[in-house]
Protein backbone atom coordinates (compact mmCIF):
# COMPACT_ATOMS: atom_id res chain seq x y z
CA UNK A 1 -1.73 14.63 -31.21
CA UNK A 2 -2.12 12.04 -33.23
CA UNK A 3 0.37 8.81 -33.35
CA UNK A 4 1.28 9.87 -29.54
CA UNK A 5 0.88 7.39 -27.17
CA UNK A 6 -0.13 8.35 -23.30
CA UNK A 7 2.12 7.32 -21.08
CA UNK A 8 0.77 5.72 -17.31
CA UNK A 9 1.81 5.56 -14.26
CA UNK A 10 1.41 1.95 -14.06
CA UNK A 11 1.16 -0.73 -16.88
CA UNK A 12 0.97 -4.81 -17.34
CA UNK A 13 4.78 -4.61 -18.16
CA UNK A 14 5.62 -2.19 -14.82
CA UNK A 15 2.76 -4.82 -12.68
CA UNK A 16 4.81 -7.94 -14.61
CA UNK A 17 8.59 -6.18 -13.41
CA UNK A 18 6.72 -5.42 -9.67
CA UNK A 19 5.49 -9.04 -10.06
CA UNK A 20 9.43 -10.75 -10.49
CA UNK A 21 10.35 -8.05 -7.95
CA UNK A 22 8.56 -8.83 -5.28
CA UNK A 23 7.19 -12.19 -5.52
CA UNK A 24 9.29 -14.39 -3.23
CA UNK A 25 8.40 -11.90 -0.30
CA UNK A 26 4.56 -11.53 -0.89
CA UNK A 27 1.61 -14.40 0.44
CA UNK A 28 0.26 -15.80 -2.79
CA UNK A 29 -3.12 -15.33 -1.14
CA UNK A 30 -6.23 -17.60 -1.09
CA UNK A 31 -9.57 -17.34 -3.53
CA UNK A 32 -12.46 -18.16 -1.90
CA UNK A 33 -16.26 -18.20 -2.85
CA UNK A 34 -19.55 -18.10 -1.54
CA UNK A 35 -22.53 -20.01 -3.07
CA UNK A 36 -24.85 -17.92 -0.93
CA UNK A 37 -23.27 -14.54 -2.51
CA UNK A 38 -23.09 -17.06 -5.82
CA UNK A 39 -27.26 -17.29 -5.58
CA UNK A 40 -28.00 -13.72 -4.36
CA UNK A 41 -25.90 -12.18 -7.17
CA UNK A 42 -27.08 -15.06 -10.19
CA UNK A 43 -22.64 -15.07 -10.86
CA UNK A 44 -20.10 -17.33 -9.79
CA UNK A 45 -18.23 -14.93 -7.78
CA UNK A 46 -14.61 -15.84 -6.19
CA UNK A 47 -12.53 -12.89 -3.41
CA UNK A 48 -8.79 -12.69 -3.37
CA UNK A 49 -8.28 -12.83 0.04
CA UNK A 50 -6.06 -10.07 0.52
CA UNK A 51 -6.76 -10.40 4.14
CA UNK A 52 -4.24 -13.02 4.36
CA UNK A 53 -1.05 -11.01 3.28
CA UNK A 54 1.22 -10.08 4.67
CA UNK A 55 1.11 -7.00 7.32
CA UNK A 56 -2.67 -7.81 6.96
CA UNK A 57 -3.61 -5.67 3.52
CA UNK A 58 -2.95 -5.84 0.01
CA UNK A 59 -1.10 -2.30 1.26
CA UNK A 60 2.09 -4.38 1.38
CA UNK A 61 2.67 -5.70 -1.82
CA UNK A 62 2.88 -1.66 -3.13
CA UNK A 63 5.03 -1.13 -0.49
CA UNK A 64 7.11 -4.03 -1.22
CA UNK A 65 7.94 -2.87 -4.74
CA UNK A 66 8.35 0.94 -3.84
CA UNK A 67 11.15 -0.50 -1.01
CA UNK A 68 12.72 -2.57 -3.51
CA UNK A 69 12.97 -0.20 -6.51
CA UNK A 70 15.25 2.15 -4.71
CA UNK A 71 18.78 2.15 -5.26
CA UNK A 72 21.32 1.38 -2.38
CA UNK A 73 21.78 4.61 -1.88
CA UNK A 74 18.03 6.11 -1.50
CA UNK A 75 17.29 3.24 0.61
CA UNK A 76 20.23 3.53 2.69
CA UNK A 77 18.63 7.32 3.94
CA UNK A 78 15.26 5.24 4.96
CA UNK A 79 11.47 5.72 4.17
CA UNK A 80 8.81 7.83 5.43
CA UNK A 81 5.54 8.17 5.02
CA UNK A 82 2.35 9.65 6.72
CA UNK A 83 -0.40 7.00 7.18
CA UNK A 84 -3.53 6.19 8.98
CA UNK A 85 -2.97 2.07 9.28
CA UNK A 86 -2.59 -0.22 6.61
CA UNK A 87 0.36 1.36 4.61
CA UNK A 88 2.43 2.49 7.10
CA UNK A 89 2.47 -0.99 8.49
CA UNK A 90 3.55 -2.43 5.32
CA UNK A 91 6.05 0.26 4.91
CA UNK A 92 7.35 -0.73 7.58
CA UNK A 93 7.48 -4.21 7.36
CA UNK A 94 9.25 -3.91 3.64
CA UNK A 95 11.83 -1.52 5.35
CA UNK A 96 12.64 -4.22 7.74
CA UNK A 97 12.91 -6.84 5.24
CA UNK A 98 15.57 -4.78 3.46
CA UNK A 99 17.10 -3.97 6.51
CA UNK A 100 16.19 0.27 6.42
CA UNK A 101 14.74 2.58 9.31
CA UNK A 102 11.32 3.63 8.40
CA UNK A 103 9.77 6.63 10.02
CA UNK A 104 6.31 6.87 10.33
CA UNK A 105 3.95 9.94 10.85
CA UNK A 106 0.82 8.79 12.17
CA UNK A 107 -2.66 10.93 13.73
CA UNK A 108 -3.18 10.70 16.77
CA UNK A 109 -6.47 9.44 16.34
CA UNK A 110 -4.77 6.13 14.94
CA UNK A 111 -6.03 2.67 16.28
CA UNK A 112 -3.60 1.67 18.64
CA UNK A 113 -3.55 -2.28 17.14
CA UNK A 114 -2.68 -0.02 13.88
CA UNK A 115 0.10 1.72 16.04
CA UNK A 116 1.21 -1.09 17.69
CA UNK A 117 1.90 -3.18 14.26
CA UNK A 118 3.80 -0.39 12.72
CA UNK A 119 6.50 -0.78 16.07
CA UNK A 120 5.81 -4.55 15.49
CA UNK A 121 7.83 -3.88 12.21
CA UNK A 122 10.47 -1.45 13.87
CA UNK A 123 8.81 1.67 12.62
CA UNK A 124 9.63 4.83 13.96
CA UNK A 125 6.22 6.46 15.12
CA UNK A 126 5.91 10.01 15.03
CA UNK A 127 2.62 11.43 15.89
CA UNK A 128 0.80 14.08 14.35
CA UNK A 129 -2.51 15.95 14.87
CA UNK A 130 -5.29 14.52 13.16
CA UNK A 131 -5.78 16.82 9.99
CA UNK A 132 -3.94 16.45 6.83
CA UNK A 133 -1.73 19.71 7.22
CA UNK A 134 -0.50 18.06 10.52
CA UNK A 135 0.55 15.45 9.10
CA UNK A 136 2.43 16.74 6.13
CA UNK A 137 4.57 19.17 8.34
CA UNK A 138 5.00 16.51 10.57
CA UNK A 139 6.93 14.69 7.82
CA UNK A 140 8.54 17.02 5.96
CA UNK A 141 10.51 17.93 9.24
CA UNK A 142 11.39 13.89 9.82
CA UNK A 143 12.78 14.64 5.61
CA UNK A 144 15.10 17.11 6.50
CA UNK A 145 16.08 15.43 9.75
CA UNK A 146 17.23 12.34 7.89
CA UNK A 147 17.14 12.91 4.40
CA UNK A 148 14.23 9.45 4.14
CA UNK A 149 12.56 8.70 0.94
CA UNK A 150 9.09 9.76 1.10
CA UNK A 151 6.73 6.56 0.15
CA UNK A 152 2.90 7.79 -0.18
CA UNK A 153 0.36 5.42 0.66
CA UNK A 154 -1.22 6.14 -3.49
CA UNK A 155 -0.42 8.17 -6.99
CA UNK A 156 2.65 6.48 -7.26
CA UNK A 157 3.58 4.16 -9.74
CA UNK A 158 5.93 2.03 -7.43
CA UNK A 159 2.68 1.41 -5.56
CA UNK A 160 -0.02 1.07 -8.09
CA UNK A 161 2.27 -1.39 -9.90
CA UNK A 162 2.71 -3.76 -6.94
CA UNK A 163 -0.45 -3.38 -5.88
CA UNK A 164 -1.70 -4.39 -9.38
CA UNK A 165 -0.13 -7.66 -9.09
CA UNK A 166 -2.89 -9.39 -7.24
CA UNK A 167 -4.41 -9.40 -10.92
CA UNK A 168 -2.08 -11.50 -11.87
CA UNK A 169 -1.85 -14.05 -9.00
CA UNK A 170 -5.74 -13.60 -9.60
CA UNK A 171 -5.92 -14.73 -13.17
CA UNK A 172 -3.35 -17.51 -12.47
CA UNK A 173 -5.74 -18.76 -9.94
CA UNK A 174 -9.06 -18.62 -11.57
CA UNK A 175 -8.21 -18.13 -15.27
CA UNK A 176 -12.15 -18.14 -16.59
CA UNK A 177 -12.91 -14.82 -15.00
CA UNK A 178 -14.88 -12.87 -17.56
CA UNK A 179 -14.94 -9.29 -14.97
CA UNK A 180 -12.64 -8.07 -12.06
CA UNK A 181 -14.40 -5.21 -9.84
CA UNK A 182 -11.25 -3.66 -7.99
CA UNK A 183 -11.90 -0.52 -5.45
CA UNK A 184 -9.06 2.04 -7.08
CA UNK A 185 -7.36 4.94 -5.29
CA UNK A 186 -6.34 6.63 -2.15
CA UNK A 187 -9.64 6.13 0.46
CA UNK A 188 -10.44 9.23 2.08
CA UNK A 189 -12.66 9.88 4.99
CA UNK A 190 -13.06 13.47 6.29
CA UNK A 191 -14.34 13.67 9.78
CA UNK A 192 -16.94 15.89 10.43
CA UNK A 193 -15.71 18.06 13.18
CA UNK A 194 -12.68 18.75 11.26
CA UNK A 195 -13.11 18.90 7.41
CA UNK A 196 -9.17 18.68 6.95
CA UNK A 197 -9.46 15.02 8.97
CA UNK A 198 -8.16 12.16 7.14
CA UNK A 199 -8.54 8.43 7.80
CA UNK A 200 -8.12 4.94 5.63
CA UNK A 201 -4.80 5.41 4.26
């Protein structure tokens, strides 16, 4: 109707507030460039090396700001989450930094280096079977057993908002950027034998 305005999930003032939340925790990661990629492409092209951060992904700095934003008394009942990788290690990592159990559901078909960084941060691993249904049971039962916030990995404005703030570390750091090209959303890669397989959260 008009004179309504739509409301998001995430906005530049909810990416600023994620920003001042989370800001003495996160790597203010590197931009690098490439003059081969700069001549193949006819752009000057930089990368925020989101390789660099920390837990190894961009993954934490959503994480970060979903951990944060809880009161005392959410985060004193813990996270969960069911994850791949990438996210559940920096779940974990911001539960440790506030000093708050995280339990993790993960496939079984996880990498073990993915497995082995999520204990790295004092996660609690629970394993699962490797389709999404699995997973979700999986985790619900860890909710009831200890009443943990549930953090997912995407669709969450906690997380979109804290991921967004590479943006702004990104325009700080090369201000004359005319275009940003950002991959957006949850990844999702169904394996073949089992159409209900997920991987790349």
């Amino acid at each position: 109707m008009e004179g309504e305005t739509t409301k998001y999930a995430a906005d530049i003032s909810s990416v600023k507030e994620a920003y001042d939340r989370i800001k003495s925790l996160v790597h203010r990661t590197p931009v690098l460039s490439s003059t081969s990629l700069d001549d193949i492409s006819g752009r000057k092209l930089y990368f925020k090396c989101e390789n660099f951060q920390k837990s190894g992904a961009f993954k934490f700095r959503g994480a970060c700001n979903a951990v944060l934003s809880l009161t005392d008394e959410e985060a004193s009942k813990g996270v969960t989450t069911h994850s791949s990788g990438n996210h559940a290690a920096a779940l974990s990592l911001a539960a440790k930094i506030r000093g708050i159990p995280a339990f993790i559901v993960v496939p079984k078909s996880a990498p073990s280096c993915k497995v082995e960084n999520i204990k790295r941060y004092d996660g609690n691993v629970n394993l699962a079977e490797d389709n999404m249904q699995s997973r979700e049971e999986v985790m619900n039962k860890v909710r009831q057993e200890t009443s943990a916030i549930y953090i997912p990995s995407s669709n969450d404005g906690r997380i979109m908002s804290g991921q967004g703030t590479i943006s702004l570390e990104f325009l700080e750091q090369i201000p004359q950027i005319d275009t940003l090209v950002v991959p957006i959303s949850g990844l999702r890669r169904y394996d073949s034998r089992n159409s209900n397989s997920c991987q790349g959260d």
